[in-house]
N, C-alpha and C. Protein backbone atom coordinates (compact mmCIF):
# COMPACT_ATOMS: atom_id res chain seq x y z
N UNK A 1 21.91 188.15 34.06
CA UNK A 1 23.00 187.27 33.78
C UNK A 1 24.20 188.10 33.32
N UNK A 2 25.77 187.54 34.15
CA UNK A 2 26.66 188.74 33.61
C UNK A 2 26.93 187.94 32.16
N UNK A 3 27.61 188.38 31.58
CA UNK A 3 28.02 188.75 30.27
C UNK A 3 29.90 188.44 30.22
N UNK A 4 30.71 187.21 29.49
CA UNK A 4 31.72 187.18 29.78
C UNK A 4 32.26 187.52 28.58
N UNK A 5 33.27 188.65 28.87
CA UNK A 5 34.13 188.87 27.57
C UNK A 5 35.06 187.96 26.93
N UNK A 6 35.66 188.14 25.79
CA UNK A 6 35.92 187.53 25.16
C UNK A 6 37.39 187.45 25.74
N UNK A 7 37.68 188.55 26.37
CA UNK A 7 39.21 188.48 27.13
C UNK A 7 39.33 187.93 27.95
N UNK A 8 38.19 187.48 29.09
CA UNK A 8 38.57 186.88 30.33
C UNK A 8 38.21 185.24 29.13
N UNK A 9 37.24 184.84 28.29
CA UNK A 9 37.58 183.18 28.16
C UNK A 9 38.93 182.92 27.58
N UNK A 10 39.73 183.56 26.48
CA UNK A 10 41.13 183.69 26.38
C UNK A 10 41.68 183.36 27.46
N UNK A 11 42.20 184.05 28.42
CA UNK A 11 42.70 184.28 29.39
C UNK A 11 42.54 182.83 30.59
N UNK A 12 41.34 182.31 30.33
CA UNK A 12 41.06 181.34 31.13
C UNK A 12 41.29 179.74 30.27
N UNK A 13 41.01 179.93 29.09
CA UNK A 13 42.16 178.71 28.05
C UNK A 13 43.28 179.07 28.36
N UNK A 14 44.06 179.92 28.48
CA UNK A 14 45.05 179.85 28.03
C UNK A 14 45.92 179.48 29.44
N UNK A 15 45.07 179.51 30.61
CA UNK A 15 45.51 178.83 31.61
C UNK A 15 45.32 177.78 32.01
N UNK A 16 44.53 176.83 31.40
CA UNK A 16 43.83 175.99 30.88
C UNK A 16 45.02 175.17 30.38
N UNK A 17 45.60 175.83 29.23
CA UNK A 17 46.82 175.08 28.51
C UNK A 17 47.96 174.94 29.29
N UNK A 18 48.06 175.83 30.05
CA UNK A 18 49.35 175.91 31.05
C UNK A 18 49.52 175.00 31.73
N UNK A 19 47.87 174.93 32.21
CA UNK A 19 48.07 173.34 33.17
C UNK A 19 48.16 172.47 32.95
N UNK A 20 47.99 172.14 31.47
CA UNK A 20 47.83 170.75 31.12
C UNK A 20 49.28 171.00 30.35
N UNK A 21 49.84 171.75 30.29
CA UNK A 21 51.59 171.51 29.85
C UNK A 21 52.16 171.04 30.88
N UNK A 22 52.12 171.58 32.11
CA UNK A 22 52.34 171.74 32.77
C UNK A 22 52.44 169.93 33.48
N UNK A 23 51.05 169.37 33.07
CA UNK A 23 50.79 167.98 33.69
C UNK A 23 51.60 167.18 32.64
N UNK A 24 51.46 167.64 31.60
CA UNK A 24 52.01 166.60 30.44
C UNK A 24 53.58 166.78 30.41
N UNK A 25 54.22 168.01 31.09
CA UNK A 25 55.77 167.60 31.25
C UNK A 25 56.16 166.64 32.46
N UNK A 26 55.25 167.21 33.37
CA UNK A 26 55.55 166.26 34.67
C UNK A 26 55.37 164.10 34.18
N UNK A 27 54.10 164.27 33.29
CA UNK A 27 54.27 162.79 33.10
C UNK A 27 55.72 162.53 32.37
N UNK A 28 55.94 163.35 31.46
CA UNK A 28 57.57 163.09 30.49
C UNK A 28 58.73 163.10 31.51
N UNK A 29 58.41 163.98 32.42
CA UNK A 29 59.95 163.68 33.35
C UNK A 29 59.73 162.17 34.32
N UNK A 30 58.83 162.12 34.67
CA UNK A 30 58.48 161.22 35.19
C UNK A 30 59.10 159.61 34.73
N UNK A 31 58.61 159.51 32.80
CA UNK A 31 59.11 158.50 31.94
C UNK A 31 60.68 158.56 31.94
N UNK A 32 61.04 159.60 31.51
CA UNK A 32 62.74 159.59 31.51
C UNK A 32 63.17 159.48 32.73
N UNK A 33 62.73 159.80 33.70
CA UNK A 33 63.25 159.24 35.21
C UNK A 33 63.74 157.83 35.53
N UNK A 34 62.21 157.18 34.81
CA UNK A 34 62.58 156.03 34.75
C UNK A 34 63.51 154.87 33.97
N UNK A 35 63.37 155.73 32.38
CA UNK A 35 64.46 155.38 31.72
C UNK A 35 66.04 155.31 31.95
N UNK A 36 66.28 156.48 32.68
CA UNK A 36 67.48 157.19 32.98
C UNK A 36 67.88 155.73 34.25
N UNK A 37 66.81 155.50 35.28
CA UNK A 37 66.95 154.17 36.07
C UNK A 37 67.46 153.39 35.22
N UNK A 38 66.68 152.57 34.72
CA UNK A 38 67.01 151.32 33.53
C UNK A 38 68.00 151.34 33.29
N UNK A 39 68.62 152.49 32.17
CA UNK A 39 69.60 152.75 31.76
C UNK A 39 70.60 152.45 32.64
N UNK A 40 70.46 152.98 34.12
CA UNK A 40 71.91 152.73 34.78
C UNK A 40 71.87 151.60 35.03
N UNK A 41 70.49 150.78 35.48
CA UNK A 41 70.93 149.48 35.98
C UNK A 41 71.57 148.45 34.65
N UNK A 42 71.36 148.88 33.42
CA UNK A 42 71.35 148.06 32.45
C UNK A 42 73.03 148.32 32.37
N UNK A 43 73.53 149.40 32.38
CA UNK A 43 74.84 149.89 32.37
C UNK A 43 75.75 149.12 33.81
N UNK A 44 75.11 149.13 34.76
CA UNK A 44 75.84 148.59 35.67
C UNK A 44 76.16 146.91 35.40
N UNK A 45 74.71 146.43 35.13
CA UNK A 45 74.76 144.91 34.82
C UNK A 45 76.53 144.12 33.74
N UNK A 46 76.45 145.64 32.79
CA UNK A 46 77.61 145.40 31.82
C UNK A 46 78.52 145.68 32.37
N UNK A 47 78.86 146.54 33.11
CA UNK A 47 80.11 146.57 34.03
C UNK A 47 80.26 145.46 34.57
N UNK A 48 79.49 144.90 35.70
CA UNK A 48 79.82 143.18 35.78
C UNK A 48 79.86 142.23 35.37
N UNK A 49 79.82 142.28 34.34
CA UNK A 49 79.99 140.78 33.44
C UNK A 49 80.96 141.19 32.48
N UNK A 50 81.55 142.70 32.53
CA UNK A 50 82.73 142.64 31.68
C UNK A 50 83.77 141.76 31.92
N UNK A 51 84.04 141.95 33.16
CA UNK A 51 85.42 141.62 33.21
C UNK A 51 85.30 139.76 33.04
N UNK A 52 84.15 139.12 33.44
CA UNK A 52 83.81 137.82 33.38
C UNK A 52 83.73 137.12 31.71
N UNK A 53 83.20 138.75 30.81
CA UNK A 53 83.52 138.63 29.69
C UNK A 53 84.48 137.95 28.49
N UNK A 54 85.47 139.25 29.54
CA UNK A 54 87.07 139.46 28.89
C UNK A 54 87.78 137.74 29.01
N UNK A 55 87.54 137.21 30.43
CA UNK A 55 88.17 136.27 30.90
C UNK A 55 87.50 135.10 29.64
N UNK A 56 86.41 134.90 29.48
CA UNK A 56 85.73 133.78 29.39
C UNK A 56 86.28 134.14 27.50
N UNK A 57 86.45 134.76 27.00
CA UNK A 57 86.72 135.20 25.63
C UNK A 57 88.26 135.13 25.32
N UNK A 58 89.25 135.02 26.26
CA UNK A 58 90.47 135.66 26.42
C UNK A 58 91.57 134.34 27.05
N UNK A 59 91.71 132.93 26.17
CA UNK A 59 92.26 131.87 26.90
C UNK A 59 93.55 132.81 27.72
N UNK A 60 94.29 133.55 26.93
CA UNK A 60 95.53 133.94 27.79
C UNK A 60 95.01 134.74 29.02
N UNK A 61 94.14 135.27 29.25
CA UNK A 61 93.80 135.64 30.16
C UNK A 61 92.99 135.04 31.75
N UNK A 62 92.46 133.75 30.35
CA UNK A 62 92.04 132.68 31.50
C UNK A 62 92.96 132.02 32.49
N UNK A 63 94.54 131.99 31.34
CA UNK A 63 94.94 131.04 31.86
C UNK A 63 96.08 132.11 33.27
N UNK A 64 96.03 133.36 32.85
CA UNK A 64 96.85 134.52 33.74
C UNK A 64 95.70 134.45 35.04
N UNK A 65 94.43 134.40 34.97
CA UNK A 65 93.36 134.62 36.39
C UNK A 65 93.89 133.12 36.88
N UNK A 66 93.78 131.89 36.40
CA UNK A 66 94.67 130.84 36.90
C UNK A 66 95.79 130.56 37.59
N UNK A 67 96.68 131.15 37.12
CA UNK A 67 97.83 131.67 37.31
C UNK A 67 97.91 132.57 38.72
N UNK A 68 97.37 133.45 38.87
CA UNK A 68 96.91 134.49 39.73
C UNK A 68 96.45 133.89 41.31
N UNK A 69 95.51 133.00 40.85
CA UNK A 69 94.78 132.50 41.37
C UNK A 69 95.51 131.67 42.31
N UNK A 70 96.33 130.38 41.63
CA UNK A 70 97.46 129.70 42.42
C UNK A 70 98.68 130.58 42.73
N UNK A 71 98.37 131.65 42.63
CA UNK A 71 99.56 132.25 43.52
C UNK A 71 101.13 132.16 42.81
N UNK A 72 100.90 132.04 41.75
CA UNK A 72 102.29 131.45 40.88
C UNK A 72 102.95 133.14 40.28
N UNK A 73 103.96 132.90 40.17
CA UNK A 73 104.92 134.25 39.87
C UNK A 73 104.41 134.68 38.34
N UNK A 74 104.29 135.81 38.37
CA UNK A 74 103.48 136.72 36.86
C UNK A 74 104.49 137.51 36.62
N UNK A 75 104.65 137.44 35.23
CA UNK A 75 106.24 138.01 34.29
C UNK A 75 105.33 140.01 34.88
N UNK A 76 106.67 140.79 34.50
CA UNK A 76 105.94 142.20 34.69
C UNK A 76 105.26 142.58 33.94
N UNK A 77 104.88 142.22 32.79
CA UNK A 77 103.59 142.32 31.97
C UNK A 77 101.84 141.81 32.30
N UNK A 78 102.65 140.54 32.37
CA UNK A 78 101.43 140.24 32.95
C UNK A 78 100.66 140.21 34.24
N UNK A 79 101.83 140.81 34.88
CA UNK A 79 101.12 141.70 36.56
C UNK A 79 100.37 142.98 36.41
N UNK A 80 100.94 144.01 35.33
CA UNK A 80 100.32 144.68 34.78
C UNK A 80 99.19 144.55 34.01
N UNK A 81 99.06 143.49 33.59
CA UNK A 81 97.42 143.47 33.17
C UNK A 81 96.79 143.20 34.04
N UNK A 82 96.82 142.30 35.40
CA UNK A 82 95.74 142.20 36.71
C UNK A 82 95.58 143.93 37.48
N UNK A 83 96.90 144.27 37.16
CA UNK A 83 96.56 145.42 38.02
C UNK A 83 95.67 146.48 37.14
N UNK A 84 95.66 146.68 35.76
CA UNK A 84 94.99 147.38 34.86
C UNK A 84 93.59 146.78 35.13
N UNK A 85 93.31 145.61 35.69
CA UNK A 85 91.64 145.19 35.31
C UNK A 85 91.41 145.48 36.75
N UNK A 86 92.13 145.42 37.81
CA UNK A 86 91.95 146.01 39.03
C UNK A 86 91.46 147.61 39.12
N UNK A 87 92.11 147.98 38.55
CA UNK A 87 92.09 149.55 38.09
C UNK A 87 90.46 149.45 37.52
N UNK A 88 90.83 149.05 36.50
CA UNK A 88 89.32 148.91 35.69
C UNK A 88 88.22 148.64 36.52
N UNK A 89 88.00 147.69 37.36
CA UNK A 89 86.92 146.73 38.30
C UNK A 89 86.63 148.31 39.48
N UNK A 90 87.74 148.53 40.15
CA UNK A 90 87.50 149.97 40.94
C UNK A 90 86.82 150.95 40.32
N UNK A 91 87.08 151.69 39.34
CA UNK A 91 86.39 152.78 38.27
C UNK A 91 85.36 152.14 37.94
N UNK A 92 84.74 151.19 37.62
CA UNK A 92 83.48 150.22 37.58
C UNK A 92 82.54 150.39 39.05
N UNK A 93 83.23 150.22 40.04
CA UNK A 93 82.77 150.14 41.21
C UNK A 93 82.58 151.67 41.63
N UNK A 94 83.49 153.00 41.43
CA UNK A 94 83.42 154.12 41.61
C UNK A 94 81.71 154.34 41.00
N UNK A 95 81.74 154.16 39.47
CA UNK A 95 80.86 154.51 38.70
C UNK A 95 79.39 153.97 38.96
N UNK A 96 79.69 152.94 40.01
CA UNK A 96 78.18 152.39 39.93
C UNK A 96 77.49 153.36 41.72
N UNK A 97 78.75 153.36 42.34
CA UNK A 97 78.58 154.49 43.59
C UNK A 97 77.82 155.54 43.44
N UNK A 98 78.69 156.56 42.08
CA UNK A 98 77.97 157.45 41.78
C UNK A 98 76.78 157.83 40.87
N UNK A 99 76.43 156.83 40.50
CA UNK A 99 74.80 156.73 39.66
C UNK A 99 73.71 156.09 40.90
N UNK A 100 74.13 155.92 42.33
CA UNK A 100 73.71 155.55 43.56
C UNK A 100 73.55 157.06 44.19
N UNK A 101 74.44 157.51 43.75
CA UNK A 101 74.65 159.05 44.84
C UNK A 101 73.65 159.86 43.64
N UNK A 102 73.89 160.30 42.29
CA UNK A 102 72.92 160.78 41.39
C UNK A 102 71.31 160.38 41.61
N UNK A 103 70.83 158.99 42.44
CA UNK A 103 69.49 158.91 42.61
C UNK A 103 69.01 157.38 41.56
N UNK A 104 69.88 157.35 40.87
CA UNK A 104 69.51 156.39 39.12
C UNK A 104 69.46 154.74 39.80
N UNK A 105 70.26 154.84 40.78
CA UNK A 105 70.33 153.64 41.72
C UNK A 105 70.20 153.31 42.65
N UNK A 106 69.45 152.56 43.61
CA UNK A 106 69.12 152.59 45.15
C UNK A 106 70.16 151.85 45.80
N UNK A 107 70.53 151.84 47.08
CA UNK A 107 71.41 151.57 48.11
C UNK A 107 71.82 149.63 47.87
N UNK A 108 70.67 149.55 48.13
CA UNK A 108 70.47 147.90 48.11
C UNK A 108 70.88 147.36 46.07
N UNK A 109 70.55 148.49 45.37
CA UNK A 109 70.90 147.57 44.26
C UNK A 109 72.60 147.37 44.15
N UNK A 110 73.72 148.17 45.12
CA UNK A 110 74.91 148.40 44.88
C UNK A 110 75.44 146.64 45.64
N UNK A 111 76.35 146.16 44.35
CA UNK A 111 76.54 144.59 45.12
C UNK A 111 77.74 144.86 45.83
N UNK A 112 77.47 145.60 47.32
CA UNK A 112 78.37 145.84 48.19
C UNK A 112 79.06 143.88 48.44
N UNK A 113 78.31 142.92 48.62
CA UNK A 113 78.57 142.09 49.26
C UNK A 113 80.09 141.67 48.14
N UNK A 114 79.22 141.85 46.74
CA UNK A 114 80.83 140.94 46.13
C UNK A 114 81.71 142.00 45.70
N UNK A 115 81.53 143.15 45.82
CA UNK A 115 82.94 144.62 45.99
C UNK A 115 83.59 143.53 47.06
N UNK A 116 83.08 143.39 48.15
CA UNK A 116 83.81 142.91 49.42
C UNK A 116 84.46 141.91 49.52
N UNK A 117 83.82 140.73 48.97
CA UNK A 117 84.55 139.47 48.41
C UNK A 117 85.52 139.38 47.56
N UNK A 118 85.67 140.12 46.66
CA UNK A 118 86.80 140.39 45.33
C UNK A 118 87.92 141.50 45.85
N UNK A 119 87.49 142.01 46.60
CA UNK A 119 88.22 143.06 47.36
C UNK A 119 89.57 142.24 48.45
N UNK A 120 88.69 141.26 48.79
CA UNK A 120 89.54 140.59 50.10
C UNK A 120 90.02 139.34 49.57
N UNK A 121 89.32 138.98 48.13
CA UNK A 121 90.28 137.77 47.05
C UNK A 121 89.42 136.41 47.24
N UNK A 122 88.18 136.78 47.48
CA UNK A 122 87.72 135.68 47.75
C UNK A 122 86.33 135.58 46.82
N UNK A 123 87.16 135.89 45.81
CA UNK A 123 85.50 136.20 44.80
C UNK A 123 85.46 134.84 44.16
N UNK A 124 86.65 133.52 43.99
CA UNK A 124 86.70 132.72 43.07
C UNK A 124 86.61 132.19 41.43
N UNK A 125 86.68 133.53 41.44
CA UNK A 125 86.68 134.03 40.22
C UNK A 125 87.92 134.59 39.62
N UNK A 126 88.56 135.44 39.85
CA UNK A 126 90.24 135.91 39.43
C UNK A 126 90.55 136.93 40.56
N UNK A 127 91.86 136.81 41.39
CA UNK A 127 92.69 137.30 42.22
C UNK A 127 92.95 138.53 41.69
N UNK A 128 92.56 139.26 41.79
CA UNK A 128 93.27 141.36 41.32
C UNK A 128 93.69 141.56 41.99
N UNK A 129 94.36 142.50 42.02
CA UNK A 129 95.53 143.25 43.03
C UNK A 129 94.50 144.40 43.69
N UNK A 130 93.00 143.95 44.16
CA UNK A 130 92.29 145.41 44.64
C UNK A 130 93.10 146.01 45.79
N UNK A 131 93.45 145.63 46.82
CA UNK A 131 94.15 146.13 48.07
C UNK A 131 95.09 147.41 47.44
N UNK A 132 96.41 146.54 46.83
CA UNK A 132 97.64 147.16 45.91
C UNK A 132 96.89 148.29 44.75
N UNK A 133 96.17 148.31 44.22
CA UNK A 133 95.82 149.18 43.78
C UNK A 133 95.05 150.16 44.39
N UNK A 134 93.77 150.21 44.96
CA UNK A 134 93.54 151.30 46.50
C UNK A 134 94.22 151.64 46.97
N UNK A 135 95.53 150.63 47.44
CA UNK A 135 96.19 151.73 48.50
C UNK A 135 97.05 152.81 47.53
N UNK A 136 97.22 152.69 46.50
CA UNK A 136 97.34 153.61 45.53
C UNK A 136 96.95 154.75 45.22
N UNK A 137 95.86 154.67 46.01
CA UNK A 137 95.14 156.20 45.62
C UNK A 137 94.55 156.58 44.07
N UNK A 138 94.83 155.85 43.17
CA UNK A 138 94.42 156.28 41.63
C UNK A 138 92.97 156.33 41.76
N UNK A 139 92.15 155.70 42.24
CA UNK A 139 90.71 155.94 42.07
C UNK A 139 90.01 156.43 43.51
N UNK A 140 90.79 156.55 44.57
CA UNK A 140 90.10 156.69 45.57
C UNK A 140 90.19 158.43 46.08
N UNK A 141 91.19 159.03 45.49
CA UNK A 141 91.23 160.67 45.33
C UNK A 141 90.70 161.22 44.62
N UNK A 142 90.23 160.65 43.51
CA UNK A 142 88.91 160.94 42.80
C UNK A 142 87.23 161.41 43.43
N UNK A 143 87.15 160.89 44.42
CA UNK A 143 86.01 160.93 45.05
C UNK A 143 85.88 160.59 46.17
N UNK A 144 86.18 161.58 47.09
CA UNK A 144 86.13 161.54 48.31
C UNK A 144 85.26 160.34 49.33
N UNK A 145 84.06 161.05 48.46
CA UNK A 145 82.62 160.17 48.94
C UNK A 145 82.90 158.87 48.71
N UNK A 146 83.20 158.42 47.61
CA UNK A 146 83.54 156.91 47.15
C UNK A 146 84.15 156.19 48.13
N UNK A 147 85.49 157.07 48.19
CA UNK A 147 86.90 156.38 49.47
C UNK A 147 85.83 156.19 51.02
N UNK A 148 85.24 157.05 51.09
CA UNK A 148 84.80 157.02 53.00
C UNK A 148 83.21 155.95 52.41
N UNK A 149 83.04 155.81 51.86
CA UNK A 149 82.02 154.42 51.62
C UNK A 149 82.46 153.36 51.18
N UNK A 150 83.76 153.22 50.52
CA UNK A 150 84.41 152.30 50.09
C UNK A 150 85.10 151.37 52.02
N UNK A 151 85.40 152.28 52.30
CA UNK A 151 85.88 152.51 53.84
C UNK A 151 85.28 151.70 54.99
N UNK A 152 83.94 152.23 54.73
CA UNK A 152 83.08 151.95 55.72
C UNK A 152 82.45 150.53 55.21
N UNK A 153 82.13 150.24 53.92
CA UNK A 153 81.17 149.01 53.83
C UNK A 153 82.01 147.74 53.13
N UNK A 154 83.29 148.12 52.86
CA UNK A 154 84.19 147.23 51.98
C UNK A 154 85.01 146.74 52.35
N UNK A 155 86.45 147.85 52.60
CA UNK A 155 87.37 147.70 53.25
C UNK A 155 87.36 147.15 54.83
N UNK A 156 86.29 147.67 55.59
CA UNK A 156 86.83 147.78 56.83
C UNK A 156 85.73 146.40 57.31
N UNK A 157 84.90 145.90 56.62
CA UNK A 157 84.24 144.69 56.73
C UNK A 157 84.60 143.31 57.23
């Protein structure tokens, strides 16, 4: 019978431990993978209901998406605030693109359908200036990728 030194069972724990670090980080990335998911979808969810937020909290603002809405003339202040939440709603929409492109979000969870509807004013909800602000360029030179998917599944729909 051979005879095992005391260096090779060392040597064979201690690879032993390696592997099982080794397994026990893979389950931890694994968990935060999924967290890091959650997280975005939970983050995206608040991006859309902000602005439904603001409105539903905000009579002067209710009564400006009203306003908006019938097509009625907006002092230059208060054109500037549709176009600021326009602004806002795009960078919302940029941000949920790129936690899609990072992996945190799948294709189908992105609500291409009502980007498209609110985009073209038909969200029934409040009239933004999305067109007037895109063609602006403020958020769409930001990210190339964004603009040529914004392009393809939004705009050109």
């Amino acid at each position: 019978m051979k005879k095992i030194e005391v260096g090779q069972v060392i040597t064979i724990l201690a690879n032993l431990g390696v592997i099982a670090g080794i397994v026990f980080l893979a389950i931890e990335l694994r968990q935060n993978n999924e967290y890091m998911a959650a997280n975005a979808r939970y983050d995206m969810l608040q991006n859309q209901v902000a602005l439904l937020d603001q409105i539903a909290l905000s009579p002067e603002l209710s009564e400006l998406a009203v306003r908006a809405m019938d097509s009625e003339e907006l002092s230059p202040a208060e054109q500037m605030r549709l176009d600021a939440l326009a602004i806002k709603s795009l960078r919302n929409w940029m941000w949920e693109y790129e936690e899609y492109q990072a992996g945190r979000l799948e294709l189908a969870q992105l609500p291409v359908a009502t980007w498209r509807a609110m985009y073209n004013g038909q969200s029934g909800v409040i009239s933004l200036p999305l067109v007037e602000m895109w063609n602006l360029g403020l958020v769409s030179q930001s990210n190339p990728s964004f603009a040529r998917f914004m392009e393809d599944n939004v705009i050109e729909q």
